[in-house]
PDB file of N, CA and C in Angstrom:
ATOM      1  N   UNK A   1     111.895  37.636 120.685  1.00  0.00           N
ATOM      2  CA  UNK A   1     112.751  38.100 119.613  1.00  0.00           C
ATOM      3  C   UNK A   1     112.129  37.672 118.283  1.00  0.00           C
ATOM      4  N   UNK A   2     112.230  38.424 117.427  1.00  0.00           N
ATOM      5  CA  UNK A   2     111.530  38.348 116.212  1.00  0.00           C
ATOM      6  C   UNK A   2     112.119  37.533 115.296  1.00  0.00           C
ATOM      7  N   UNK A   3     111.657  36.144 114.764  1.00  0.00           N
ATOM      8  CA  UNK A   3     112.319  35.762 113.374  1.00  0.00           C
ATOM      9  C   UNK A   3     112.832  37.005 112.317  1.00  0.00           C
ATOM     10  N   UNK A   4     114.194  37.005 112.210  1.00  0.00           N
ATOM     11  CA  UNK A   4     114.605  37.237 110.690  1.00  0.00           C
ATOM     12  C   UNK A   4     115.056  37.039 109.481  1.00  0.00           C
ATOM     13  N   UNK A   5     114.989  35.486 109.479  1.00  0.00           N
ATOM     14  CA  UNK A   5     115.316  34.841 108.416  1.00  0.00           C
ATOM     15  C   UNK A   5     114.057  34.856 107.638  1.00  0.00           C
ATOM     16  N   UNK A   6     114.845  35.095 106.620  1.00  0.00           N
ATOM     17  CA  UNK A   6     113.551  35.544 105.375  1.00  0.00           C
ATOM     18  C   UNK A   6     112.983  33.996 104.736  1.00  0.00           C
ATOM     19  N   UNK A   7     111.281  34.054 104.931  1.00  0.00           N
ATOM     20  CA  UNK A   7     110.725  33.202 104.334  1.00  0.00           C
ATOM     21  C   UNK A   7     111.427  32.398 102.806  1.00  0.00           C
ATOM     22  N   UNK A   8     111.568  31.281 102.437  1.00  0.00           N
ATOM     23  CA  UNK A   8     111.734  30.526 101.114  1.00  0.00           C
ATOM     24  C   UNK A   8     110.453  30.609 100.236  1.00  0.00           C
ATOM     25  N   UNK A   9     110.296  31.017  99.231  1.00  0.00           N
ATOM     26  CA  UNK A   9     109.840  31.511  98.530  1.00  0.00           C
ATOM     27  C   UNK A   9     109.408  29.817  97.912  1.00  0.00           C
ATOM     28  N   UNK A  10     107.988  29.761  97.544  1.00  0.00           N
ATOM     29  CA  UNK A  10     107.596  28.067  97.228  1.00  0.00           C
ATOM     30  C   UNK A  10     107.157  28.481  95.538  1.00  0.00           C
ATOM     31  N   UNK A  11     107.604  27.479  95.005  1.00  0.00           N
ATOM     32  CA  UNK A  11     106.942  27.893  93.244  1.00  0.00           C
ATOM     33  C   UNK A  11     105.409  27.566  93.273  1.00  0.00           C
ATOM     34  N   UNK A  12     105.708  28.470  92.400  1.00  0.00           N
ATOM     35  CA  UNK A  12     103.923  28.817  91.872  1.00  0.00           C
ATOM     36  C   UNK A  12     102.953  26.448  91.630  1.00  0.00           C
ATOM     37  N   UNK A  13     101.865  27.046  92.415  1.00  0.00           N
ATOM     38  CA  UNK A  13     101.260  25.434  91.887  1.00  0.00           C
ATOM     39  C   UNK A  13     101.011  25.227  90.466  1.00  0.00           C
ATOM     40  N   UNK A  14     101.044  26.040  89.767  1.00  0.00           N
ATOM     41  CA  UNK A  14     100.642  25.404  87.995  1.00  0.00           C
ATOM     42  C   UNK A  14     102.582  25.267  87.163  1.00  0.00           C
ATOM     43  N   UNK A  15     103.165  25.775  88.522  1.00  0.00           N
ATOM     44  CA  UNK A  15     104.811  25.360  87.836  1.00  0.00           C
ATOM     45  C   UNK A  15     105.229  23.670  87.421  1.00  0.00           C
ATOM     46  N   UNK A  16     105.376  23.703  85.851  1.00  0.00           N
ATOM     47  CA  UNK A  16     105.120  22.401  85.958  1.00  0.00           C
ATOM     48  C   UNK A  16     107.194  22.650  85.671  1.00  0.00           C
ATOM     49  N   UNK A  17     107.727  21.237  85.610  1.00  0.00           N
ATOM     50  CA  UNK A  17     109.049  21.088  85.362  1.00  0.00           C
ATOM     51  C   UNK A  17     109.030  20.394  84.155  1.00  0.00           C
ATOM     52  N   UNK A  18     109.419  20.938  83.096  1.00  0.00           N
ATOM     53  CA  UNK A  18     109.967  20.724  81.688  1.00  0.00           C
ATOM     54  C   UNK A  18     111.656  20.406  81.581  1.00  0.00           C
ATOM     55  N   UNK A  19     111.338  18.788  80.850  1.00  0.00           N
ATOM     56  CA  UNK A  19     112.834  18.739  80.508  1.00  0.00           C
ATOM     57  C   UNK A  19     113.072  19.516  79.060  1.00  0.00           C
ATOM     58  N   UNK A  20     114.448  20.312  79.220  1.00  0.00           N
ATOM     59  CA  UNK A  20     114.742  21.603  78.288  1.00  0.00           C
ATOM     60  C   UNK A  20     115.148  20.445  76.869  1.00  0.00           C
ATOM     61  N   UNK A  21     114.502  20.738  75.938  1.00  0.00           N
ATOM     62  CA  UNK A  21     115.472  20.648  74.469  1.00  0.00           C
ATOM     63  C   UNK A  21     116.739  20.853  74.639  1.00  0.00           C
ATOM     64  N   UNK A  22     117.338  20.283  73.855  1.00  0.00           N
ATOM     65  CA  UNK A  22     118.868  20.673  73.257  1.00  0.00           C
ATOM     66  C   UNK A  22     119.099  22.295  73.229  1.00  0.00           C
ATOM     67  N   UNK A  23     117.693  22.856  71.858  1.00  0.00           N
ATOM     68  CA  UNK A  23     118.200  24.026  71.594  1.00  0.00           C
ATOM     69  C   UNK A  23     117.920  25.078  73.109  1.00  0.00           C
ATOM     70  N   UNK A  24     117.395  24.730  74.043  1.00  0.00           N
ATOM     71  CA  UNK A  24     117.584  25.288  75.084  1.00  0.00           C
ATOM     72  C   UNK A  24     118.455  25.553  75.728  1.00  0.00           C
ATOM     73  N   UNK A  25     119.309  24.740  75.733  1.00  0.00           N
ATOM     74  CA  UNK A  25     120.658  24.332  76.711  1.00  0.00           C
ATOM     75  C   UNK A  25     122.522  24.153  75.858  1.00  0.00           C
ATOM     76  N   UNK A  26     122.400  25.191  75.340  1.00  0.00           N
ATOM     77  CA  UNK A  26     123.544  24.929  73.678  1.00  0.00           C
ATOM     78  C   UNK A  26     124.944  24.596  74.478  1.00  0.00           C
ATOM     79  N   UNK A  27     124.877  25.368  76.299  1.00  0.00           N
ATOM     80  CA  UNK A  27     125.756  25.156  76.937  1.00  0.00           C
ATOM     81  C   UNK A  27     126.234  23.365  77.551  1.00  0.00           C
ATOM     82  N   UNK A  28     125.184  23.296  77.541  1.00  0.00           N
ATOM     83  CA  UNK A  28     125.322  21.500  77.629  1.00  0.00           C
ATOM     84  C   UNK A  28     126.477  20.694  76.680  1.00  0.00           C
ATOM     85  N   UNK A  29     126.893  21.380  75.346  1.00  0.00           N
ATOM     86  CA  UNK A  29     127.660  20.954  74.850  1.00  0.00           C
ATOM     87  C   UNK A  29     129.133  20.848  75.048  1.00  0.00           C
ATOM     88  N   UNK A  30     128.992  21.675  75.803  1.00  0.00           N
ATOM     89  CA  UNK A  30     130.937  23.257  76.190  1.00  0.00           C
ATOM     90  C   UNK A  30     131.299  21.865  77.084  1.00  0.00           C
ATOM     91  N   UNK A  31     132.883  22.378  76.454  1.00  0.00           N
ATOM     92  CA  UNK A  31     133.813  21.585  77.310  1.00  0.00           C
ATOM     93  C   UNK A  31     134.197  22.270  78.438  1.00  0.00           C
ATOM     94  N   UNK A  32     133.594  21.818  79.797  1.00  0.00           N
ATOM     95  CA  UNK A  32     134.097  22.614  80.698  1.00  0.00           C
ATOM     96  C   UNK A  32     135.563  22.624  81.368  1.00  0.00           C
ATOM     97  N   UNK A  33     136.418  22.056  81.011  1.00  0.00           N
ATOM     98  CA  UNK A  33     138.063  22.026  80.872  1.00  0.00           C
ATOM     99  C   UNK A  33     139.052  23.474  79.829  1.00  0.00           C
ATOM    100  N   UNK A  34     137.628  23.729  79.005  1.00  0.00           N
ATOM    101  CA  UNK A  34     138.152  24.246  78.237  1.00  0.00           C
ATOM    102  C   UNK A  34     137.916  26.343  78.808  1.00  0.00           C
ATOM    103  N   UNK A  35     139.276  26.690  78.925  1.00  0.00           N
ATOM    104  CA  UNK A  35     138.743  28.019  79.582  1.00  0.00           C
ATOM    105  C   UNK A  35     139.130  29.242  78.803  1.00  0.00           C
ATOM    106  N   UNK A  36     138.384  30.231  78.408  1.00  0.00           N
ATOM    107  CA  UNK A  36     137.724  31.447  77.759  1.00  0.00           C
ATOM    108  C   UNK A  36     138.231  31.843  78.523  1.00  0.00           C
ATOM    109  N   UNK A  37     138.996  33.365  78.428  1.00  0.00           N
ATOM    110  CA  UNK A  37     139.110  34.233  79.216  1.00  0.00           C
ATOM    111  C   UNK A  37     138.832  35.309  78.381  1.00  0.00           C
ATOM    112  N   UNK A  38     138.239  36.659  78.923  1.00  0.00           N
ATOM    113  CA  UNK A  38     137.339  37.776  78.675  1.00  0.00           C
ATOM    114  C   UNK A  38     138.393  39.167  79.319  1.00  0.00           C
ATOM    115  N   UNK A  39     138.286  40.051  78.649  1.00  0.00           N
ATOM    116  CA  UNK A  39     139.439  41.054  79.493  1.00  0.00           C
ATOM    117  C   UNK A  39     138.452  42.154  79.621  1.00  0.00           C
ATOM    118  N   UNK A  40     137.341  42.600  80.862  1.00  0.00           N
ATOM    119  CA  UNK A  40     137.053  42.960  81.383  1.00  0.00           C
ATOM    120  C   UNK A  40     137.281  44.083  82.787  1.00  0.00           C
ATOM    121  N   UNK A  41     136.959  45.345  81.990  1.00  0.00           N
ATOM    122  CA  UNK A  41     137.807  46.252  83.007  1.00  0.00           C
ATOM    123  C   UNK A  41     136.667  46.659  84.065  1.00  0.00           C
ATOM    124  N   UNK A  42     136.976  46.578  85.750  1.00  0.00           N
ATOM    125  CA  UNK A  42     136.079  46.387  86.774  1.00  0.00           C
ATOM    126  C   UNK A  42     136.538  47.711  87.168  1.00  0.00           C
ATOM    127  N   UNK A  43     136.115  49.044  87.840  1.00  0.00           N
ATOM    128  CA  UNK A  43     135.989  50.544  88.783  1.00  0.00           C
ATOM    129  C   UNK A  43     137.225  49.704  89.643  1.00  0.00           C
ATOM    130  N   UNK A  44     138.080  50.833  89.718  1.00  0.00           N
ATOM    131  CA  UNK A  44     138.975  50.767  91.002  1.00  0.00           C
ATOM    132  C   UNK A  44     137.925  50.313  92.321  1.00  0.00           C
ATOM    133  N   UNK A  45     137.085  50.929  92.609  1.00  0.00           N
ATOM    134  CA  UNK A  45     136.294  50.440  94.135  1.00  0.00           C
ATOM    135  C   UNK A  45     135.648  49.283  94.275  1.00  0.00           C
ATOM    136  N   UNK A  46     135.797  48.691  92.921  1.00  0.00           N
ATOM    137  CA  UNK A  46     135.019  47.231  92.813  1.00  0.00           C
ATOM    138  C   UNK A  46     136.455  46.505  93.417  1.00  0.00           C
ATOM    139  N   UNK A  47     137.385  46.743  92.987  1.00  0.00           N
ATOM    140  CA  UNK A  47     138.654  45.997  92.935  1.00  0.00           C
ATOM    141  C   UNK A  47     138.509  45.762  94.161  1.00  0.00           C
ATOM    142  N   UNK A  48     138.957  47.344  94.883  1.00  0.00           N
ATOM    143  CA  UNK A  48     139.148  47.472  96.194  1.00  0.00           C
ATOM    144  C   UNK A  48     138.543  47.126  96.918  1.00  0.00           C
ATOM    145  N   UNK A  49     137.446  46.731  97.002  1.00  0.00           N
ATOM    146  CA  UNK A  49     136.198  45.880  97.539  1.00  0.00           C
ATOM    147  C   UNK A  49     136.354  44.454  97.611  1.00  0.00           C
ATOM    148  N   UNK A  50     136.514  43.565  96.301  1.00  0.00           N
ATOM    149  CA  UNK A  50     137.029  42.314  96.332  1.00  0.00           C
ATOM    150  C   UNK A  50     138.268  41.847  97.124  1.00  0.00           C
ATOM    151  N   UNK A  51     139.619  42.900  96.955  1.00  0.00           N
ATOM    152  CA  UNK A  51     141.084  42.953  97.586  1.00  0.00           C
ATOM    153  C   UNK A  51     140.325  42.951  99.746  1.00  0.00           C
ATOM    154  N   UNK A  52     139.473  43.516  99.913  1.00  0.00           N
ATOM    155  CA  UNK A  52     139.304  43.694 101.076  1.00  0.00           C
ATOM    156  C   UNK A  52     138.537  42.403 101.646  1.00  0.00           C
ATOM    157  N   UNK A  53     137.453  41.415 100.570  1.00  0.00           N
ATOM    158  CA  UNK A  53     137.357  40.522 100.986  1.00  0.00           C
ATOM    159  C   UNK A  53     138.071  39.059 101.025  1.00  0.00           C
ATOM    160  N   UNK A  54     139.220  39.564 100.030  1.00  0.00           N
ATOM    161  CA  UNK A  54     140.302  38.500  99.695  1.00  0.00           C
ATOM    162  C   UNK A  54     140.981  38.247 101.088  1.00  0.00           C
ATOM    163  N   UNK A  55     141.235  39.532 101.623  1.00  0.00           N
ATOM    164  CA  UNK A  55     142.280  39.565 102.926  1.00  0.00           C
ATOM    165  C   UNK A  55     141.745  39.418 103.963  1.00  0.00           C
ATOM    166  N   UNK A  56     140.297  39.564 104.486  1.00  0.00           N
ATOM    167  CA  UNK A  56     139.534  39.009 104.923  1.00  0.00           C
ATOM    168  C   UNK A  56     138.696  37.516 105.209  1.00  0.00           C
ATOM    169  N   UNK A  57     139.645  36.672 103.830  1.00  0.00           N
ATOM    170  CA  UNK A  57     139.103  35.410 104.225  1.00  0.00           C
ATOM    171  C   UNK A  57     137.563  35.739 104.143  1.00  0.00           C
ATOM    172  N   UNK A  58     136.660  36.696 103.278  1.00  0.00           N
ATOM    173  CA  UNK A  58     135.408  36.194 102.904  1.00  0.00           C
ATOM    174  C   UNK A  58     135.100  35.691 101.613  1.00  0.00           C
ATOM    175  N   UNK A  59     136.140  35.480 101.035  1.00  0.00           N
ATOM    176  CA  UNK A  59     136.234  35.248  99.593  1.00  0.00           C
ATOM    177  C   UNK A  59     137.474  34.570  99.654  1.00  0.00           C
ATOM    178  N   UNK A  60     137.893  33.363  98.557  1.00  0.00           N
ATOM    179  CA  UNK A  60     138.758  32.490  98.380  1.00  0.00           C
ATOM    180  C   UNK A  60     139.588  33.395  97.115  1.00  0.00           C
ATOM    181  N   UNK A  61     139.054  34.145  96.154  1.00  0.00           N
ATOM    182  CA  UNK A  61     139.719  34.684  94.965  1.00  0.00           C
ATOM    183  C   UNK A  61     138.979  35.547  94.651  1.00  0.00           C
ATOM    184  N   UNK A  62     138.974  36.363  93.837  1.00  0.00           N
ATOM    185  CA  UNK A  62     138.395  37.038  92.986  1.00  0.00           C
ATOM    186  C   UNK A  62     137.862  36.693  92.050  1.00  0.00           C
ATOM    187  N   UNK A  63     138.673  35.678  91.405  1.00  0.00           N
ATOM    188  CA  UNK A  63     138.647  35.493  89.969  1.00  0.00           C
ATOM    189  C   UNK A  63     137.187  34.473  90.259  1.00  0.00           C
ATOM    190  N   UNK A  64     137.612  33.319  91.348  1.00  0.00           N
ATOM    191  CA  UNK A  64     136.304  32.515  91.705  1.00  0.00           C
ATOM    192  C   UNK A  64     135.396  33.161  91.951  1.00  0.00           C
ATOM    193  N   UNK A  65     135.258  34.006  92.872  1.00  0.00           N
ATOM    194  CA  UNK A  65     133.912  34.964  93.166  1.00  0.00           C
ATOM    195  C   UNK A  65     133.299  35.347  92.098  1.00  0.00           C
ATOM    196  N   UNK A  66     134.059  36.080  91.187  1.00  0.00           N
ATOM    197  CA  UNK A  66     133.617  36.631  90.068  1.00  0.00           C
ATOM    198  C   UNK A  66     132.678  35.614  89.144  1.00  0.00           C
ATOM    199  N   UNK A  67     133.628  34.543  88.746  1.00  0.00           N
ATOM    200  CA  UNK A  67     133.155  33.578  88.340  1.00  0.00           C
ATOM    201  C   UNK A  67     131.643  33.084  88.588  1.00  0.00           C
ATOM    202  N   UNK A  68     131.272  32.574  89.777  1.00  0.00           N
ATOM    203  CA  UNK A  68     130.370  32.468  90.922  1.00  0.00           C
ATOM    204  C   UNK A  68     128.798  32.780  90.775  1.00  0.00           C
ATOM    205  N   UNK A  69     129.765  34.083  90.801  1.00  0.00           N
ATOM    206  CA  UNK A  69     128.153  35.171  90.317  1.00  0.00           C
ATOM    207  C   UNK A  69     128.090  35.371  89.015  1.00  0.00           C
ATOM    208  N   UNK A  70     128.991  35.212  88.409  1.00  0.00           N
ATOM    209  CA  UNK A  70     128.372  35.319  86.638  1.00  0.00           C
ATOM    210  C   UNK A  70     127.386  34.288  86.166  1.00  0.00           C
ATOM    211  N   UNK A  71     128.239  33.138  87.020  1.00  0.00           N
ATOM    212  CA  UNK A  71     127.275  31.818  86.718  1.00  0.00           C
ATOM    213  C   UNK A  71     126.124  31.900  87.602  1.00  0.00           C
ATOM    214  N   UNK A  72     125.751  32.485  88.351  1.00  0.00           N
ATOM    215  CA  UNK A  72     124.430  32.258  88.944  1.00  0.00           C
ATOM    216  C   UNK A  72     123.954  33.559  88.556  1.00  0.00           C
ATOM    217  N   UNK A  73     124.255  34.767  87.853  1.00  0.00           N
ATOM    218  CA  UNK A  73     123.459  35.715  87.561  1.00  0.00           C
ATOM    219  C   UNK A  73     122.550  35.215  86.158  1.00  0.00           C
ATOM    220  N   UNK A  74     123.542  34.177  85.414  1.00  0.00           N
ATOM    221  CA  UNK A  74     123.398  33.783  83.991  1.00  0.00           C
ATOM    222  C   UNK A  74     122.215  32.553  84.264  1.00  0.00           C
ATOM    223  N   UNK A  75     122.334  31.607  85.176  1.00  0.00           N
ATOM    224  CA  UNK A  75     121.263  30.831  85.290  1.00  0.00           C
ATOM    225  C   UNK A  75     120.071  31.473  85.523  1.00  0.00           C
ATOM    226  N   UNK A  76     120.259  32.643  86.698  1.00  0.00           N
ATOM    227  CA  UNK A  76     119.039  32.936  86.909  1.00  0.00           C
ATOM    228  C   UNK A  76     118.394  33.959  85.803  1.00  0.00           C
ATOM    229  N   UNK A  77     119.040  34.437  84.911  1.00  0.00           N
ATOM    230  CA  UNK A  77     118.691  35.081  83.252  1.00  0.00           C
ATOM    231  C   UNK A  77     117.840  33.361  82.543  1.00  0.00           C
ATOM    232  N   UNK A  78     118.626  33.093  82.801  1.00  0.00           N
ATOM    233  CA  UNK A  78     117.990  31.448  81.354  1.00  0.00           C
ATOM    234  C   UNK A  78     116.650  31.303  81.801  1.00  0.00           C
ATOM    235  N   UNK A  79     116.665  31.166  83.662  1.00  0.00           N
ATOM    236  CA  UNK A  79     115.519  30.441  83.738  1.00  0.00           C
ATOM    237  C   UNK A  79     114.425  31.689  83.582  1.00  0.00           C
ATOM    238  N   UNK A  80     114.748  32.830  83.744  1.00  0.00           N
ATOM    239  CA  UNK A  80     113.361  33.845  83.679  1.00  0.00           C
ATOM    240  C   UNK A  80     113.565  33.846  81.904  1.00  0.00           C
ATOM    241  N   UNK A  81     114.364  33.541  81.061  1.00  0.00           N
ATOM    242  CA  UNK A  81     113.953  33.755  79.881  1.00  0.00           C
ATOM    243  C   UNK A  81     113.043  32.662  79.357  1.00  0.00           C
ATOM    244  N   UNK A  82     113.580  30.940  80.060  1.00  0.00           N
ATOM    245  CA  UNK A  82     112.507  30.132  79.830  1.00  0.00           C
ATOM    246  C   UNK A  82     111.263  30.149  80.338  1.00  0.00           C
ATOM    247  N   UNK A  83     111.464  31.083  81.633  1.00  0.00           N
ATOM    248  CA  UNK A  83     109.588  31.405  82.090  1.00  0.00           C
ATOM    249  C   UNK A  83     108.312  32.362  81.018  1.00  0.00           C
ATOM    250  N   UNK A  84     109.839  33.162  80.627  1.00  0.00           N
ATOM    251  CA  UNK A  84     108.809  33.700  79.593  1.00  0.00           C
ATOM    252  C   UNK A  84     108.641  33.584  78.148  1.00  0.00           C
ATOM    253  N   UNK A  85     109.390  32.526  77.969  1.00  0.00           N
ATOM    254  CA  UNK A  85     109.094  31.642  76.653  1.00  0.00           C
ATOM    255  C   UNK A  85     107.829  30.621  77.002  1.00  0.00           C
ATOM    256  N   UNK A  86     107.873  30.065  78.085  1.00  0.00           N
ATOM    257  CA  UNK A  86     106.821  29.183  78.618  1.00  0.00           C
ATOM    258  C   UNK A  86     105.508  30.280  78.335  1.00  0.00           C
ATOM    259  N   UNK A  87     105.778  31.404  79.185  1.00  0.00           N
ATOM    260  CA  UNK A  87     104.471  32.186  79.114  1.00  0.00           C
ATOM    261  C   UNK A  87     103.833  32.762  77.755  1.00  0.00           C
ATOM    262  N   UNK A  88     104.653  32.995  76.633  1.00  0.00           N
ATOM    263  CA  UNK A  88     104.562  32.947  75.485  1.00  0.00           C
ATOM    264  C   UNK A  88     103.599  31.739  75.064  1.00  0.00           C
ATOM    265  N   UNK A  89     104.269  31.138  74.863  1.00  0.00           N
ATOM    266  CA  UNK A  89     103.958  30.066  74.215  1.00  0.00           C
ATOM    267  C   UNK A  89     102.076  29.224  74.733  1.00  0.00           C
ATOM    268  N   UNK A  90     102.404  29.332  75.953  1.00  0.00           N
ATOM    269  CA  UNK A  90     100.827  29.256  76.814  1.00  0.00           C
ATOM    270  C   UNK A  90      99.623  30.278  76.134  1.00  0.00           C
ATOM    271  N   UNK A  91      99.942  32.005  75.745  1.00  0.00           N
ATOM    272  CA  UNK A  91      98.891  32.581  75.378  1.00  0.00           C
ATOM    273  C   UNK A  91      99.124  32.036  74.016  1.00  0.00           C
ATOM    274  N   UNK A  92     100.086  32.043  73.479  1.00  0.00           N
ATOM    275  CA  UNK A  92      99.705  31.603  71.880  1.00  0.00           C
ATOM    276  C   UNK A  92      98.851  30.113  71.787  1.00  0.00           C
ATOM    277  N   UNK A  93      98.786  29.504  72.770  1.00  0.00           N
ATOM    278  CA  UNK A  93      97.969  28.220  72.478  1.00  0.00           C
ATOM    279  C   UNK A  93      96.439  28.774  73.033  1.00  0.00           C
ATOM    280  N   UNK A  94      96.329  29.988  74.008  1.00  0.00           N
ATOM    281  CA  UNK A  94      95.135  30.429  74.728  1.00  0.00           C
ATOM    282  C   UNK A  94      94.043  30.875  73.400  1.00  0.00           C
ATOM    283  N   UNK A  95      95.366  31.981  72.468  1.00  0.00           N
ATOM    284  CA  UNK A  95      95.063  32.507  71.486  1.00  0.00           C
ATOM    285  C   UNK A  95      94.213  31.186  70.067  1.00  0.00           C
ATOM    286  N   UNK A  96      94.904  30.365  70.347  1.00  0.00           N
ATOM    287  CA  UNK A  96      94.543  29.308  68.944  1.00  0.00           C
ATOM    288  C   UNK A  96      93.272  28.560  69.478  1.00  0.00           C
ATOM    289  N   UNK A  97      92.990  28.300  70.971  1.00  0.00           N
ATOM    290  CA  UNK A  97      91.733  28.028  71.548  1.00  0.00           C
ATOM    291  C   UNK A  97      90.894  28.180  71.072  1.00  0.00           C
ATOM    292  N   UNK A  98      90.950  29.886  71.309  1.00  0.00           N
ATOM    293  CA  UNK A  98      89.928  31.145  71.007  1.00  0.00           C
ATOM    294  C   UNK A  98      89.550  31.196  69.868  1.00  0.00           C
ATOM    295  N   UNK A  99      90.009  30.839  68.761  1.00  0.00           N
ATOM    296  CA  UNK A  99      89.967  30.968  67.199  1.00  0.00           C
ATOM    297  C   UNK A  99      89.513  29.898  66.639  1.00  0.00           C
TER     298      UNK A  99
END
């Protein structure tokens, strides 16, 4: 029988780990007690989709789910925006080498 669990993906060897600045991380400041709410209108079939995993016991809420993935769609935005600020910043020093 064939493995199908999908390989883990290993970071690149020149990935170095940078601790972020302040102005990197502005969220570091937020009171997380403190809660924003956004009035966001979702397709009836999205609903109906969530309502089906609510009653299903594959999901605890909506509102958490939702939550969930905003926050891990949003981390995984920061960190490809800091990859390519990193990568920036690498040719502009390649560039000042050269000169």
């Amino acid at each position: 029988m064939a493995n199908t669990a999908p390989r883990r993906r290993l970071p690149a060897a020149t990935d170095k780990r940078v601790a972020k600045s302040r102005e990197d991380t502005p969220w570091t400041n937020g009171d997380p007690t403190k809660k924003i709410g956004i009035n966001v209108p979702f397709p009836e079939p999205l609903m109906l989709q969530l309502d089906y995993l609510v009653e299903n016991k594959a999901i605890r809420s909506k509102s958490s789910f939702i939550r969930e993935a905003v926050e891990a769609a949003a981390m995984a935005e920061v960190e490809r925006l800091w990859r390519v600020k990193e990568a920036v910043r690498r040719i502009e020093k390649e560039d000042q080498a050269k000169r």
